[in-house]
Protein backbone atom coordinates (compact mmCIF):
# COMPACT_ATOMS: atom_id res chain seq x y z
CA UNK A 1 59.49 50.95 80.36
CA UNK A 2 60.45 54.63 80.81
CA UNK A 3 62.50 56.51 83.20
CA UNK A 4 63.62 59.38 84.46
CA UNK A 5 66.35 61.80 86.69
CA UNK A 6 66.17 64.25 89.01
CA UNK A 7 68.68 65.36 91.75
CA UNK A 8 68.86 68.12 94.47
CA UNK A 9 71.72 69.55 96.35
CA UNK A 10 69.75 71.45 99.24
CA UNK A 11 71.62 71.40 102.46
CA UNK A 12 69.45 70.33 104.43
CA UNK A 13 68.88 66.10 104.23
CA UNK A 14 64.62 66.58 104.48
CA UNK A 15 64.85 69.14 102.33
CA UNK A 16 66.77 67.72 99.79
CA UNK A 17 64.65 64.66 99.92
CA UNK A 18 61.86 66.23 99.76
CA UNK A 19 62.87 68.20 96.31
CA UNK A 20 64.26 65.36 94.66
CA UNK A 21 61.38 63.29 94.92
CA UNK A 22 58.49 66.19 93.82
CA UNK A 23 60.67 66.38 90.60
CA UNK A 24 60.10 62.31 89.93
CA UNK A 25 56.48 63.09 90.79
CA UNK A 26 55.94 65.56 88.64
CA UNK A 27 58.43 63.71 85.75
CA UNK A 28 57.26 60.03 85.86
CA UNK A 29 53.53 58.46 85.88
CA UNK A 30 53.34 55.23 87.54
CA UNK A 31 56.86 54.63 89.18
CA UNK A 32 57.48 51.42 90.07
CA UNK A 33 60.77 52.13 92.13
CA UNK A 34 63.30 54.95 93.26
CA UNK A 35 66.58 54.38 92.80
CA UNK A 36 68.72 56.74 94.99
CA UNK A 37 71.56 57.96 95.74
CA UNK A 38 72.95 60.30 98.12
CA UNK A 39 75.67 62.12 99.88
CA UNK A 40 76.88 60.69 103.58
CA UNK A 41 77.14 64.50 104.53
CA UNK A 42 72.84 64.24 104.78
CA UNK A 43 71.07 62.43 107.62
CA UNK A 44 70.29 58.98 106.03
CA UNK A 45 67.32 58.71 107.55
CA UNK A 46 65.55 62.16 107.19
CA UNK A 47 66.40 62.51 103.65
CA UNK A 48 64.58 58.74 102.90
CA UNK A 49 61.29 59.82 105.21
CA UNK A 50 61.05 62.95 103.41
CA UNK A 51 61.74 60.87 99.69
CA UNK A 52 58.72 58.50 100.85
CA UNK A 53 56.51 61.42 102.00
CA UNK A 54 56.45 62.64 98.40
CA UNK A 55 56.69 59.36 97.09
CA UNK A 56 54.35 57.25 99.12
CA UNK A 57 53.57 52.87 97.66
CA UNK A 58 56.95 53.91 95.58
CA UNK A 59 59.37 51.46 97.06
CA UNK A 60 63.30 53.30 97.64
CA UNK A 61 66.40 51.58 97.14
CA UNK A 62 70.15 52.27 96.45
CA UNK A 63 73.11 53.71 98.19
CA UNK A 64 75.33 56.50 99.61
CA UNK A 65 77.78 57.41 96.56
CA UNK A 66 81.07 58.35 96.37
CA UNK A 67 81.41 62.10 96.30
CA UNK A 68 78.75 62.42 94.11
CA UNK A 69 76.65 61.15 90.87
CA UNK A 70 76.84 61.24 87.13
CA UNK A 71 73.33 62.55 85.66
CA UNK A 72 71.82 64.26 82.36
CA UNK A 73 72.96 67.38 83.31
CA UNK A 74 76.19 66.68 84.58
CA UNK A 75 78.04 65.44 87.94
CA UNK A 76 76.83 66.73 90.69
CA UNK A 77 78.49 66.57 94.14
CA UNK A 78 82.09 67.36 94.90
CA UNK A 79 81.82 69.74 97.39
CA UNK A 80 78.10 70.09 97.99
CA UNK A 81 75.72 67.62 99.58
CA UNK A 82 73.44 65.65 96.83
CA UNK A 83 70.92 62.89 96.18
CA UNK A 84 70.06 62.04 92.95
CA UNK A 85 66.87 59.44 91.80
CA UNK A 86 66.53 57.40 89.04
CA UNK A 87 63.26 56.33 88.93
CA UNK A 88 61.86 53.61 86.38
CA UNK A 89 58.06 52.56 85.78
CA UNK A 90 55.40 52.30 83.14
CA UNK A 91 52.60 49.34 82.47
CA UNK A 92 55.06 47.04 81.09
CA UNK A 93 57.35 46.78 84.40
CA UNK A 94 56.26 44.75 87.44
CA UNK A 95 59.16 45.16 90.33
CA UNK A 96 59.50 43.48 93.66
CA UNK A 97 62.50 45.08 96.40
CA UNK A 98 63.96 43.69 99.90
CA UNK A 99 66.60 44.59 101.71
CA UNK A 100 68.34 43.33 104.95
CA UNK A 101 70.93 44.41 107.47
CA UNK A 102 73.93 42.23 108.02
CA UNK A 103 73.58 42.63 111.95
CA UNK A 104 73.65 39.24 113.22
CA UNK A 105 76.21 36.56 111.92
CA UNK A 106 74.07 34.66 109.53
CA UNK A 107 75.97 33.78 105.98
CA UNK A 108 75.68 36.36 103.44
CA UNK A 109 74.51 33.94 101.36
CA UNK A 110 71.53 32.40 103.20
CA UNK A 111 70.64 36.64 103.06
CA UNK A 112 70.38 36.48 99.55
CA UNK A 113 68.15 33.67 99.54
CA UNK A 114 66.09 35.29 101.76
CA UNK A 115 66.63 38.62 99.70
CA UNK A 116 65.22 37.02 96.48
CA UNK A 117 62.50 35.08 98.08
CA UNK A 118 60.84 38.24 99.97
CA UNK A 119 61.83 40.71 95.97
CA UNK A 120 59.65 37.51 94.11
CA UNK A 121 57.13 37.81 97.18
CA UNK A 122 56.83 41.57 97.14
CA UNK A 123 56.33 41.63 92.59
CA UNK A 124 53.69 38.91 93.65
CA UNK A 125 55.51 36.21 91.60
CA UNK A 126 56.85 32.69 91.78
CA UNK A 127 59.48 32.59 89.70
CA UNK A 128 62.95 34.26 88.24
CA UNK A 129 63.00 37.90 87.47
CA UNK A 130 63.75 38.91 83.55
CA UNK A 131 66.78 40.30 85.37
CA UNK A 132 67.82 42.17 88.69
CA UNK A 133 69.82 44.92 90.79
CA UNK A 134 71.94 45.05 94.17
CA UNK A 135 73.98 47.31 96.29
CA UNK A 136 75.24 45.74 99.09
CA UNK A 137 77.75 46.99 101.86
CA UNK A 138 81.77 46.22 100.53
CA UNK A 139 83.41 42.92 101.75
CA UNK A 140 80.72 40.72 101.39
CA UNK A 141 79.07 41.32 97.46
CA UNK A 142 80.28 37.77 96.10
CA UNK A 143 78.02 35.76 98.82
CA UNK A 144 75.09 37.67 98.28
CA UNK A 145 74.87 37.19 94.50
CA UNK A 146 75.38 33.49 94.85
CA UNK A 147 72.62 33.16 97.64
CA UNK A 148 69.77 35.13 95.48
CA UNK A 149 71.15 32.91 92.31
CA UNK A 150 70.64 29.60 94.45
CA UNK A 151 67.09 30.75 94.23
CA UNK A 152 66.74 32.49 90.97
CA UNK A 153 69.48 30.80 88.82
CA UNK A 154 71.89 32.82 86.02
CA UNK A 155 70.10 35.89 85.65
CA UNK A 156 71.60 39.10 84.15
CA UNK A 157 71.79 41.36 86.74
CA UNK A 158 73.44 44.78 86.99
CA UNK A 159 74.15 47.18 90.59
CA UNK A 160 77.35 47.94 92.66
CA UNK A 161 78.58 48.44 96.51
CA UNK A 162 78.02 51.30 99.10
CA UNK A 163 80.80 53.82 98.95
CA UNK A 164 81.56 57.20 100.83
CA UNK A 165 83.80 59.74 100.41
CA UNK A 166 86.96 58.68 102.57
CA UNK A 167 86.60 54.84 101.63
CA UNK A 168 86.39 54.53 105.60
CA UNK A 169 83.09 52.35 106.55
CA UNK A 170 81.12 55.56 106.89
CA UNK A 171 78.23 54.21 104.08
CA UNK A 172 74.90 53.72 104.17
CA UNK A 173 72.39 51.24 102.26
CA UNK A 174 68.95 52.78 101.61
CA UNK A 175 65.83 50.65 101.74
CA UNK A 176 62.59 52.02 102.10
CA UNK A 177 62.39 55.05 104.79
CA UNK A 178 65.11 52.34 106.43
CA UNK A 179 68.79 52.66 106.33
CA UNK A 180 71.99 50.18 107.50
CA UNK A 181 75.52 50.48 107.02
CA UNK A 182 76.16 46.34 106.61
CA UNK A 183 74.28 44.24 104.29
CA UNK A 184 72.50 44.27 100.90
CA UNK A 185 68.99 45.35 98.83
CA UNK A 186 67.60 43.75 95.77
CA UNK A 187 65.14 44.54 92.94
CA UNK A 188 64.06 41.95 90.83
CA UNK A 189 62.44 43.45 87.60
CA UNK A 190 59.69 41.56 85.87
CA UNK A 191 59.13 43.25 82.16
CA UNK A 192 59.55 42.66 78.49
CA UNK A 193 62.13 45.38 78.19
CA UNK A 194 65.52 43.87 76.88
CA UNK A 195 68.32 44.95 79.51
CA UNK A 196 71.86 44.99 78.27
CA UNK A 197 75.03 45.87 79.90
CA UNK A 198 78.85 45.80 79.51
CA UNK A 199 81.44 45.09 81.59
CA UNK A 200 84.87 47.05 81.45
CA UNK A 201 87.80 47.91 83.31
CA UNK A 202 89.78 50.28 81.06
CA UNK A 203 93.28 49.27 81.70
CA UNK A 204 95.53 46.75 79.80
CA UNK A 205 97.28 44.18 80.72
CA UNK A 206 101.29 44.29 81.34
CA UNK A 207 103.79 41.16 81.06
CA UNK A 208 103.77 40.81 84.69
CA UNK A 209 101.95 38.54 86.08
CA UNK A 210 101.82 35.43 88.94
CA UNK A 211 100.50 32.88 90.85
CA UNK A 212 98.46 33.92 94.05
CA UNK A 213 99.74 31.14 96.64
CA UNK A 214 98.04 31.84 99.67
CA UNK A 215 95.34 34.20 100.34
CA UNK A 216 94.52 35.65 104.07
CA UNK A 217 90.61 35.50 104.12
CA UNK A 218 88.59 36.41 100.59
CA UNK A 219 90.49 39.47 99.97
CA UNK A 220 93.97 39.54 101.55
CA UNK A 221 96.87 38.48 99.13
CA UNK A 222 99.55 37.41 101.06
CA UNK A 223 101.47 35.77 99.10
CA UNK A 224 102.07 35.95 95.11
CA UNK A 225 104.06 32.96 93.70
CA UNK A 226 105.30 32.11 97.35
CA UNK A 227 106.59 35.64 97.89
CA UNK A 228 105.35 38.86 100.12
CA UNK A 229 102.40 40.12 97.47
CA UNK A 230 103.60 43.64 98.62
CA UNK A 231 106.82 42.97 97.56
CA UNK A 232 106.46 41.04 94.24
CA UNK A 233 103.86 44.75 93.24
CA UNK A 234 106.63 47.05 94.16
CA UNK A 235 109.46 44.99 91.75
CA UNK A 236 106.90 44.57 88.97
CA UNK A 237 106.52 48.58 89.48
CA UNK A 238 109.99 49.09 90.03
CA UNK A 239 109.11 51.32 93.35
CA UNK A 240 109.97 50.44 97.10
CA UNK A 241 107.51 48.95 99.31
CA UNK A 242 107.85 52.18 101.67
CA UNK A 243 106.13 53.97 98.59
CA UNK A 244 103.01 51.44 98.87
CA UNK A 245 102.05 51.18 102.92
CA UNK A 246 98.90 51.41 103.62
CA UNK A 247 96.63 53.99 101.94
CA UNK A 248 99.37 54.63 99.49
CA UNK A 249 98.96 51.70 97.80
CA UNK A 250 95.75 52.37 96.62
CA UNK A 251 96.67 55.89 95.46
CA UNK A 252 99.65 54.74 93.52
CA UNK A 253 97.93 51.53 92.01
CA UNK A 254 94.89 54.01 90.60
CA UNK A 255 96.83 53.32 87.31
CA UNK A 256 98.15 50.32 87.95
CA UNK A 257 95.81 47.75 89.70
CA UNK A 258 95.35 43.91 89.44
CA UNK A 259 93.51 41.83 87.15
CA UNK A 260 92.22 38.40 87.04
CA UNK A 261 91.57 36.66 83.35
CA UNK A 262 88.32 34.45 83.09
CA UNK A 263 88.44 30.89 81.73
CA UNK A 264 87.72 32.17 78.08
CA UNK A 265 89.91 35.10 78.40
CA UNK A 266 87.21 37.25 77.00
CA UNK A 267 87.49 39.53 80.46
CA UNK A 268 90.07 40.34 82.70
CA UNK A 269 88.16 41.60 86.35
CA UNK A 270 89.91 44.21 88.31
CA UNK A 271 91.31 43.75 91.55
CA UNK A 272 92.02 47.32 93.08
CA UNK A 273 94.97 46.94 95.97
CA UNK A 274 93.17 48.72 98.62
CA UNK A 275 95.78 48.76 101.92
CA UNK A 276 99.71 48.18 101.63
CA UNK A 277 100.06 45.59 105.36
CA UNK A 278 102.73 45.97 107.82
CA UNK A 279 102.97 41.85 107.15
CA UNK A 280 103.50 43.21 103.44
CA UNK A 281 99.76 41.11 101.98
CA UNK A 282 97.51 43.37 99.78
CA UNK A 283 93.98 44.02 100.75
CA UNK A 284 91.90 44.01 97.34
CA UNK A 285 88.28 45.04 96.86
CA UNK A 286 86.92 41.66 95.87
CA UNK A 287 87.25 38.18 96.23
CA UNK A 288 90.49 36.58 95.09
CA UNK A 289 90.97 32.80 94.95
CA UNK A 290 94.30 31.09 95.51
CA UNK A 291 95.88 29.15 93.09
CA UNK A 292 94.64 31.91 90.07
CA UNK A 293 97.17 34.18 88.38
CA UNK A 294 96.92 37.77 89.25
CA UNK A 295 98.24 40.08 85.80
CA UNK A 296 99.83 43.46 86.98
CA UNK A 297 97.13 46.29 84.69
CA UNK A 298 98.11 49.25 83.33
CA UNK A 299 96.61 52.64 81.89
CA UNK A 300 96.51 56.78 82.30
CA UNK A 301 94.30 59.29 83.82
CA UNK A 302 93.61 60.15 80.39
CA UNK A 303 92.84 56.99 79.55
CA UNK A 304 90.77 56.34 82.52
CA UNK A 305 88.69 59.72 81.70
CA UNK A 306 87.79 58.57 78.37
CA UNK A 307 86.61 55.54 79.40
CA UNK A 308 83.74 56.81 80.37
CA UNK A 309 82.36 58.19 76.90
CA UNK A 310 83.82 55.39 75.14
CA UNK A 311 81.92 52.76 77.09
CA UNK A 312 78.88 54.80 76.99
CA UNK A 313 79.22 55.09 73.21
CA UNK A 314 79.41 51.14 72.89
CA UNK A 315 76.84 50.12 75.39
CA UNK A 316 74.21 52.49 72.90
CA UNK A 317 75.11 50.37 70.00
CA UNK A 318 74.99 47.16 71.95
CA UNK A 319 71.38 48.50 72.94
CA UNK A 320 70.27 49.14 69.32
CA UNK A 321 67.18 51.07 70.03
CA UNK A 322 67.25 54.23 72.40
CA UNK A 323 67.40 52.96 76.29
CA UNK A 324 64.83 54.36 78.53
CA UNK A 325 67.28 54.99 80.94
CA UNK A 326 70.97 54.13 81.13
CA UNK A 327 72.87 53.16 84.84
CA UNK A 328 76.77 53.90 85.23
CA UNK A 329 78.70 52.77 87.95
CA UNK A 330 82.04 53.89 88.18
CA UNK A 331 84.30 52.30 91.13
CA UNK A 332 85.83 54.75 93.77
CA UNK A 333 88.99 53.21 93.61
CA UNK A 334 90.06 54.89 90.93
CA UNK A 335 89.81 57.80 92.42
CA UNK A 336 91.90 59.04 94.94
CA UNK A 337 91.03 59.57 98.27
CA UNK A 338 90.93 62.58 100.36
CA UNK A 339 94.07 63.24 102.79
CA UNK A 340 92.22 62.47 105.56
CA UNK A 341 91.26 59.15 104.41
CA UNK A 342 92.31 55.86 106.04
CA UNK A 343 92.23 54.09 102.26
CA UNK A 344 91.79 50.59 104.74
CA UNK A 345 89.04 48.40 102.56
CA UNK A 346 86.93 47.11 105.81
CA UNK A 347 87.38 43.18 106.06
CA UNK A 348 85.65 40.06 107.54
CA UNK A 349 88.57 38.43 109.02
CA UNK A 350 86.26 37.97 112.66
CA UNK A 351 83.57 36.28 110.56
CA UNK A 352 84.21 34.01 107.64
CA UNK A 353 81.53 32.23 106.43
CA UNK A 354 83.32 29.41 105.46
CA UNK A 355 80.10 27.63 103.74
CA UNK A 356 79.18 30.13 101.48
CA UNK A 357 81.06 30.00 97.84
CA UNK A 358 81.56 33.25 96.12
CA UNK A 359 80.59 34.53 92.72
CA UNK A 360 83.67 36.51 91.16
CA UNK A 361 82.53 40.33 90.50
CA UNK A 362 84.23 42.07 87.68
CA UNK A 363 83.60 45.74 86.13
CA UNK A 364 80.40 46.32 84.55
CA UNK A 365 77.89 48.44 82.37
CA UNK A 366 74.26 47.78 81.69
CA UNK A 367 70.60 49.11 79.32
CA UNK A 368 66.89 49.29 79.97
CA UNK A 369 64.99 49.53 76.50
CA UNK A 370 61.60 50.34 76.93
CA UNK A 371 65.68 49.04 76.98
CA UNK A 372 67.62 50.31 80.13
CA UNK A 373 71.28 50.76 80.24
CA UNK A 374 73.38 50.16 83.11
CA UNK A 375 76.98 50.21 83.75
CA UNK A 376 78.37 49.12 86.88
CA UNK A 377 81.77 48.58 88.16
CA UNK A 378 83.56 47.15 91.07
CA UNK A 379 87.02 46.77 91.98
């Protein structure tokens, strides 16, 4: 397998599409798919017409990022619009893509059967990828991944969710020259290349910790060891819950969110609080089951900085021989958000889908070896 990165931060969306994707032309014989990324300041839907105009049987999948990506040369974004590709082919690399908007009520999960029956369809297989990638819209991650692995089974996978730059709903999903703000896209890779990855959250857990005893939908605490979850956070920080309404909670938690231990104890996932409620609950960014201790985390903006290298620097010796292309994911929630920003995590209270089990999502980092690397995470 082989890869390679290019970006462009022309103004204009077409434009910027278009350059991006003549430098994986002229970089990379024989991709098999374009994994992009972009800036919500472009027109969605110009910059991915003028990506498959230079790119044409290359199938195009990803997301709108956070303020911008992390590439060979550097970050690139901030205050500029930017799309970036990663774009990974060669003989030994057979991949299928779907996608599908979340625009009717259907269960997430029956989507990601559907997902990783029309990815196996489109690599012209019958059977499990060697391992596969999603972006999907927040709120709903956890019901995707179980519907494509009622299909496909345990298979190592690697991706992350939509962001934009406010945290305010305003993302986009690319698939194709297609592009939705609600629902999910898939990739299943078929290839001898090894894929490793590494999950991480960089903080460290406190002495504080307690029992979540009642949960408003899949990601609204209410209630932590039968007391307001707002108000058990604030005494474990020793801060008022006035401090932590709304979109202030998520600024003050950046170094101080929830975790929640797996049954080994080998990983502790990250919950970010997301929205201090008037009722005093906690909106988190993922799925959090009752009746499962929640472990107050703690760490620096140092800390948080050097993260990055450090996990970098252990997913290459987890990899062993050099990766062909490596995929970081770092969660937006631990950044904070502009003053204009709402902060509110959007939520499916309207729509539960009541039959569809989760799958618990954790922070992550991943490897493509002729090997790839890849690390995602979500809060």
């Amino acid at each position: 397998m082989k890869g390679f990165v290019a970006t462009s931060t022309a103004a204009a969306a077409a434009d910027a599409g278009k350059e991006v994707a003549g430098k994986i032309k002229a970089g990379i014989e024989g991709a098999k798919v374009a994994m992009t990324y972009g800036s919500c300041d472009y027109d969605t839907k110009e910059l991915l017409a003028a990506i498959a105009a230079e790119l044409p049987g290359v199938p195009v999948l990803g997301n709108t990022s956070f303020t911008g990506i992390i590439t060979p040369e550097g970050y690139v974004g901030g205050d500029k619009p930017f799309v970036g590709i990663l774009a990974l082919g060669g003989d030994d690399v057979v991949v299928g893509t779907a996608g599908a908007s979340r625009d009717t009520d259907e269960c997430p999960r029956n989507i990601g059967k559907k997902l990783a029956k029309a990815a196996m369809a489109a690599a012209g297989k019958d059977c499990a990828p060697d391992y596969w990638y999603m972006a999907a819209s927040p709120a709903e991650e956890e019901y995707y991944i179980k519907g494509v692995t009622d299909v496909i089974g345990r298979v190592p996978f690697f991706g992350g969710s939509a962001a934009d730059n406010e945290i305010a709903g305003k993302w986009w999903l690319y698939n194709g020259v297609d592009a939705f703000q609600d629902g999910c896209v898939v990739a299943f890779f078929y290839t001898d290349a090894p894929m490793v990855n590494k999950f991480t959250g960089a903080y460290a857990e406190t002495d504080h910790f307690g029992i979540v005893t009642k949960m408003d939908g899949d990601r609204g605490i209410a209630e932590i060891c039968g007391k307001p979850a707002l108000d058990v956070y604030a005494e474990w920080r020793g801060m008022s819950t006035d401090q932590l309404m709304g979109g202030d909670l998520l600024v003050e938690s950046i170094v101080a969110p929830l975790g929640v231990k797996d049954r080994m104890g080998d990983l502790i996932a990250i919950r970010h609080p997301m929205n201090g409620n008037d009722d005093h609950s906690i909106a988190v960014g993922a799925k959090v089951a009752e009746k499962t201790a929640v472990i107050l985390m703690e760490g620096d903006v140092d800390c948080l900085v050097d993260s990055v290298s450090k996990t970098a620097g252990e997913l290459k010796e987890k990899a062993g021989a050099k990766p062909a292309a490596y995929f970081f994911v770092h969660c937006g929630a631990a950044v904070p958000p502009s003053p204009t920003a709402s902060a509110k995590w959007p939520t499916r209270s309207s729509r539960k889908p009541t039959a569809c089990p989760s799958w618990p999502s954790s922070p992550s980092a991943s490897t493509v070896s002729s090997r790839m690397a890849a690390t995602p995470s979500a809060g």
